[in-house]
Structures are given as structure tokens and as C-alpha cells.
Protein backbone atom coordinates (compact mmCIF):
# COMPACT_ATOMS: atom_id res chain seq x y z
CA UNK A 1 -0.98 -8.85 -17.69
CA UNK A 2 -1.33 -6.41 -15.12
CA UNK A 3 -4.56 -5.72 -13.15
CA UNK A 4 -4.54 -3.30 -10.86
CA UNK A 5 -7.49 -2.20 -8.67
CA UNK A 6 -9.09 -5.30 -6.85
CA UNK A 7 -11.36 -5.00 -3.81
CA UNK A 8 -13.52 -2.39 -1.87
CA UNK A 9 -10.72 -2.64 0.02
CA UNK A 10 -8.30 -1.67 -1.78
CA UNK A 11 -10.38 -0.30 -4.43
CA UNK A 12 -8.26 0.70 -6.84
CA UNK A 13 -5.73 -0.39 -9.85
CA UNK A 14 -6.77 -0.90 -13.23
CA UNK A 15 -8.48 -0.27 -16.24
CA UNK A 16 -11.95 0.75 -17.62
CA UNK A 17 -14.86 -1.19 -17.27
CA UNK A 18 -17.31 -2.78 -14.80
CA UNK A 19 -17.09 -4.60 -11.34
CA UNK A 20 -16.59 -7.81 -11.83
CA UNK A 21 -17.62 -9.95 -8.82
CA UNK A 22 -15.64 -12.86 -7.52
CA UNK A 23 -17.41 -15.79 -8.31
CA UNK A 24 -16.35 -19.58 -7.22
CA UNK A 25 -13.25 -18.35 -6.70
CA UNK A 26 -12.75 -16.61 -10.33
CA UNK A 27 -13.48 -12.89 -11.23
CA UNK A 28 -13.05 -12.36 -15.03
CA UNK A 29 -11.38 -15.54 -15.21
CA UNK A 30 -8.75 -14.37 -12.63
CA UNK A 31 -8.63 -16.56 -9.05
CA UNK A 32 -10.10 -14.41 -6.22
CA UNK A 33 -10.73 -15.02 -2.79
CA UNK A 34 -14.09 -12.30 -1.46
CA UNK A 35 -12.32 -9.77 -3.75
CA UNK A 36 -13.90 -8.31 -7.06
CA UNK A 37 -12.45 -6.84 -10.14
CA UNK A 38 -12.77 -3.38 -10.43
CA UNK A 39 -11.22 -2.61 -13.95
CA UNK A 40 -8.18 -4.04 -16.17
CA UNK A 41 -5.14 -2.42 -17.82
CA UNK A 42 -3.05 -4.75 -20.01
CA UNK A 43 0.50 -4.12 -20.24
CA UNK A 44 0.02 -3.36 -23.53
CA UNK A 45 -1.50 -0.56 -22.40
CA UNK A 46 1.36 0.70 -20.70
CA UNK A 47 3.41 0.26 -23.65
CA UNK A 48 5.42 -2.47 -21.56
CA UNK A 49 6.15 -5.65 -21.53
CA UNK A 50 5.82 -6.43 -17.78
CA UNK A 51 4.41 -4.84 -14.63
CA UNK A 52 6.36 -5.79 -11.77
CA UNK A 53 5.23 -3.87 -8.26
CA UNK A 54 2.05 -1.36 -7.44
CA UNK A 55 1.91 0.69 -4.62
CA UNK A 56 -0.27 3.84 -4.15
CA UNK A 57 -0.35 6.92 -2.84
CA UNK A 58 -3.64 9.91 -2.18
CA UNK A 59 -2.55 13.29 -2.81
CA UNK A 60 -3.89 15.12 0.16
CA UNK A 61 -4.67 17.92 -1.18
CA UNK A 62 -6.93 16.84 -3.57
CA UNK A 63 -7.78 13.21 -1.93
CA UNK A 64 -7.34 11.65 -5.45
CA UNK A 65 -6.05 7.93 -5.63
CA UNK A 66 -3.36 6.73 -7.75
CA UNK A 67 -1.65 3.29 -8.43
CA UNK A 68 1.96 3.87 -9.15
CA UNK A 69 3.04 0.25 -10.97
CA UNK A 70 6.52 -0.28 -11.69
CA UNK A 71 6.76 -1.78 -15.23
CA UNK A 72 9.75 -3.41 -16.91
CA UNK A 73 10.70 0.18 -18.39
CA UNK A 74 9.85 2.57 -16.29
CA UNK A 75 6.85 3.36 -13.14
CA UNK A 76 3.28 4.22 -15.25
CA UNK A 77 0.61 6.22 -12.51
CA UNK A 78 -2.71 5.23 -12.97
CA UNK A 79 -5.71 7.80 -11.27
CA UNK A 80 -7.78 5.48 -9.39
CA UNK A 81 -10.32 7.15 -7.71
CA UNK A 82 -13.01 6.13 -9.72
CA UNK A 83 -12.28 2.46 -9.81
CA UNK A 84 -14.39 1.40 -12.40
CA UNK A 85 -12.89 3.53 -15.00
CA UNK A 86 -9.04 4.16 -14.26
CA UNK A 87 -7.15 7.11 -16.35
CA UNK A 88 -3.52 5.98 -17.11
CA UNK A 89 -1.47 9.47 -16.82
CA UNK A 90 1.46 8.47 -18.03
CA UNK A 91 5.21 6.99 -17.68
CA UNK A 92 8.44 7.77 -15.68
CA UNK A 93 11.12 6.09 -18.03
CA UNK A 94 13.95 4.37 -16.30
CA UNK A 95 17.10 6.32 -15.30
CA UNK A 96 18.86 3.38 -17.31
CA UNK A 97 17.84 0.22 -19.29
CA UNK A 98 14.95 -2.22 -18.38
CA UNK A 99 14.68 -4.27 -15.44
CA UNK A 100 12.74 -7.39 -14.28
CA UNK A 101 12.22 -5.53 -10.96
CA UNK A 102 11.57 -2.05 -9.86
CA UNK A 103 10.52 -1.22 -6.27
CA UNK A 104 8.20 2.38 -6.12
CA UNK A 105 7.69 3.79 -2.22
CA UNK A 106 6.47 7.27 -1.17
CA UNK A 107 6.71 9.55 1.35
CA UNK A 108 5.04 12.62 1.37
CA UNK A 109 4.59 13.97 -2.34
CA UNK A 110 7.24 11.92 -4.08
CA UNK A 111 7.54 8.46 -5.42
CA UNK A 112 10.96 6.97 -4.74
CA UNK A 113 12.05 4.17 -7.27
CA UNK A 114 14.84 2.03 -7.44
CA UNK A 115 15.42 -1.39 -9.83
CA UNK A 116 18.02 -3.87 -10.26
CA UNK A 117 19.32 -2.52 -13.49
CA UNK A 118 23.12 -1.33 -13.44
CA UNK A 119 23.75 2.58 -12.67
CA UNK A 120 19.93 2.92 -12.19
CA UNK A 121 20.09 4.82 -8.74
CA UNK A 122 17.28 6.08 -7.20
CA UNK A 123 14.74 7.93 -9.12
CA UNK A 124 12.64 10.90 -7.26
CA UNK A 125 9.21 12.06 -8.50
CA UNK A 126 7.04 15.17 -7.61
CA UNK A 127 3.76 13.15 -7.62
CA UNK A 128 1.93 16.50 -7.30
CA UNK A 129 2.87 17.06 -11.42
CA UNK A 130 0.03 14.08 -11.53
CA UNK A 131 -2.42 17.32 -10.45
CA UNK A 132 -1.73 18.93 -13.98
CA UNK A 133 -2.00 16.49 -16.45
CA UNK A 134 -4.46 17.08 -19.08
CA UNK A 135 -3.82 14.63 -22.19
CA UNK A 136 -2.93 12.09 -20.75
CA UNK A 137 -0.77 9.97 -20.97
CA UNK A 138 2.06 11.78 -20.95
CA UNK A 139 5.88 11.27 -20.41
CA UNK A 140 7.04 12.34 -17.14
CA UNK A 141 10.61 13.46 -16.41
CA UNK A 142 12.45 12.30 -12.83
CA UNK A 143 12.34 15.24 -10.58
CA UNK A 144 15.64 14.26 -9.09
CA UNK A 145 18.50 11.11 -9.39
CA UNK A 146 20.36 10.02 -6.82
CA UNK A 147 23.65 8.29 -8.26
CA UNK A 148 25.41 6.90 -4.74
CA UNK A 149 24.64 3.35 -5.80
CA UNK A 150 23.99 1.57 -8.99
CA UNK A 151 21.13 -1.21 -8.55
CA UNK A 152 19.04 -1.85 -5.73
């Protein structure tokens, strides 16, 4: 199961609902140290049938939070800025195949993602097309492939 926004720390990553609090150690029956449960998304959800990394990224010109969660098919991006209630956006399929792990970084306005799939490469996307959705979710195309290695 993936759960993705935590702690007024890192307030962000997940699915619709309520804060949970951590209590004796357990916030909606998941252990927690001092961090609460903002919201839950199942992988189900994401049409998946694992969620491997999250990272995130705030799109400066809007300051609007998003998780970007690498899944066992593909990255899903999750708006996050109101933590309670999550919007999933939609999913960047793989280049190739599924994968057990997938690694998402950005830099500026683009998520870079590699996995350990065969002839996967590394997978650019324009996180600003995030700005536009409007039904989500949606099915996002890679805004560029980089084919100089295979798995990573």
C-alpha cells in the first residue's frame, strides 16, 4: 500500500481524508514516531501493483506541491498541497516493461526517472504539464528519452 503525505513536516503524499494523529506509536494502524497521517492512496488507486520511491517537487510558479511516486509501471504525480485531500493527476507509463524499482529526481521543471528494467533509459518529464490538467487523472507522455544506457 502506498501512503504518501505524513507529517507537518513533510506534509504531503496521499490520499483523501482526515489527519490522523500518531497515537502510541500507530496512526491509522500504521507505526509512527511524532508523525501524523495526512491522507491515503492505495495502489489500487494508482492502477499499480506497487509503489516503490516518492520524491517531490513545488512548481515555483504556482507554489503547488506534488508527490511524484514511482510505481511498479510507471511514476503517478499526486497534487499535495492540500494534504488532507490529495488529487492524483495521473501516470507516466514506463519507457519499457515493469520494474521492482524506479528512482524519480528533479531539477528545475522536470522529473528525471530511471528503473532497473532492460532498455528503460532515462525518462524526462515537463512537470509544468501538471499546471494544465483538468480531468484528472490523465496519461502523461515522456517529454524526452534518453537511450545511452539500458537500466539504472
Amino acid at each position: 500500500m502506498c501512503w504518501l503525505g505524513l507529517l507537518a513536516a513533510f506534509p504531503a503524499m496521499a490520499g483523501g481524508g482526515s489527519l490522523t494523529p500518531c497515537v502510541d506509536g500507530l496512526a491509522a494502524g500504521f507505526p509512527c514516531e511524532n508523525v501524523d497521517l495526512y491522507a491515503q492512496i492505495t495502489n489500487a488507486d494508482f492502477s499499480t501493483a506497487e509503489s516503490l520511491d516518492h520524491w517531490g517537487w513545488v512548481d515555483p510558479a504556482t507554489d503547488r506541491e506534488y508527490a511524484l511516486v514511482g510505481v511498479s509501471d510507471g511514476t503517478t504525480f499526486v497534487d499535495i498541497t492540500d494534504p488532507v485531500n490529495p488529487v492524483y493527476l495521473g501516470k507516466l507509463p514506463a519507457h519499457v516493461g515493469t520494474s521492482l524499482w524506479r528512482d524519480v529526481k528533479t531539477y528545475a521543471n522536470h522529473a528525471y526517472i530511471v528503473a532497473e528494467t532492460n532498455d528503460h533509459g532515462l525518462q524526462v518529464f515537463d512537470l509544468t504539464e501538471l499546471r494544465t490538467v483538468v480531468s484528472p487523472p490523465v496519461t502523461f507522455t515522456e517529454t524526452a528519452h534518453y537511450d545511452g544506457f539500458g537500466r539504472a
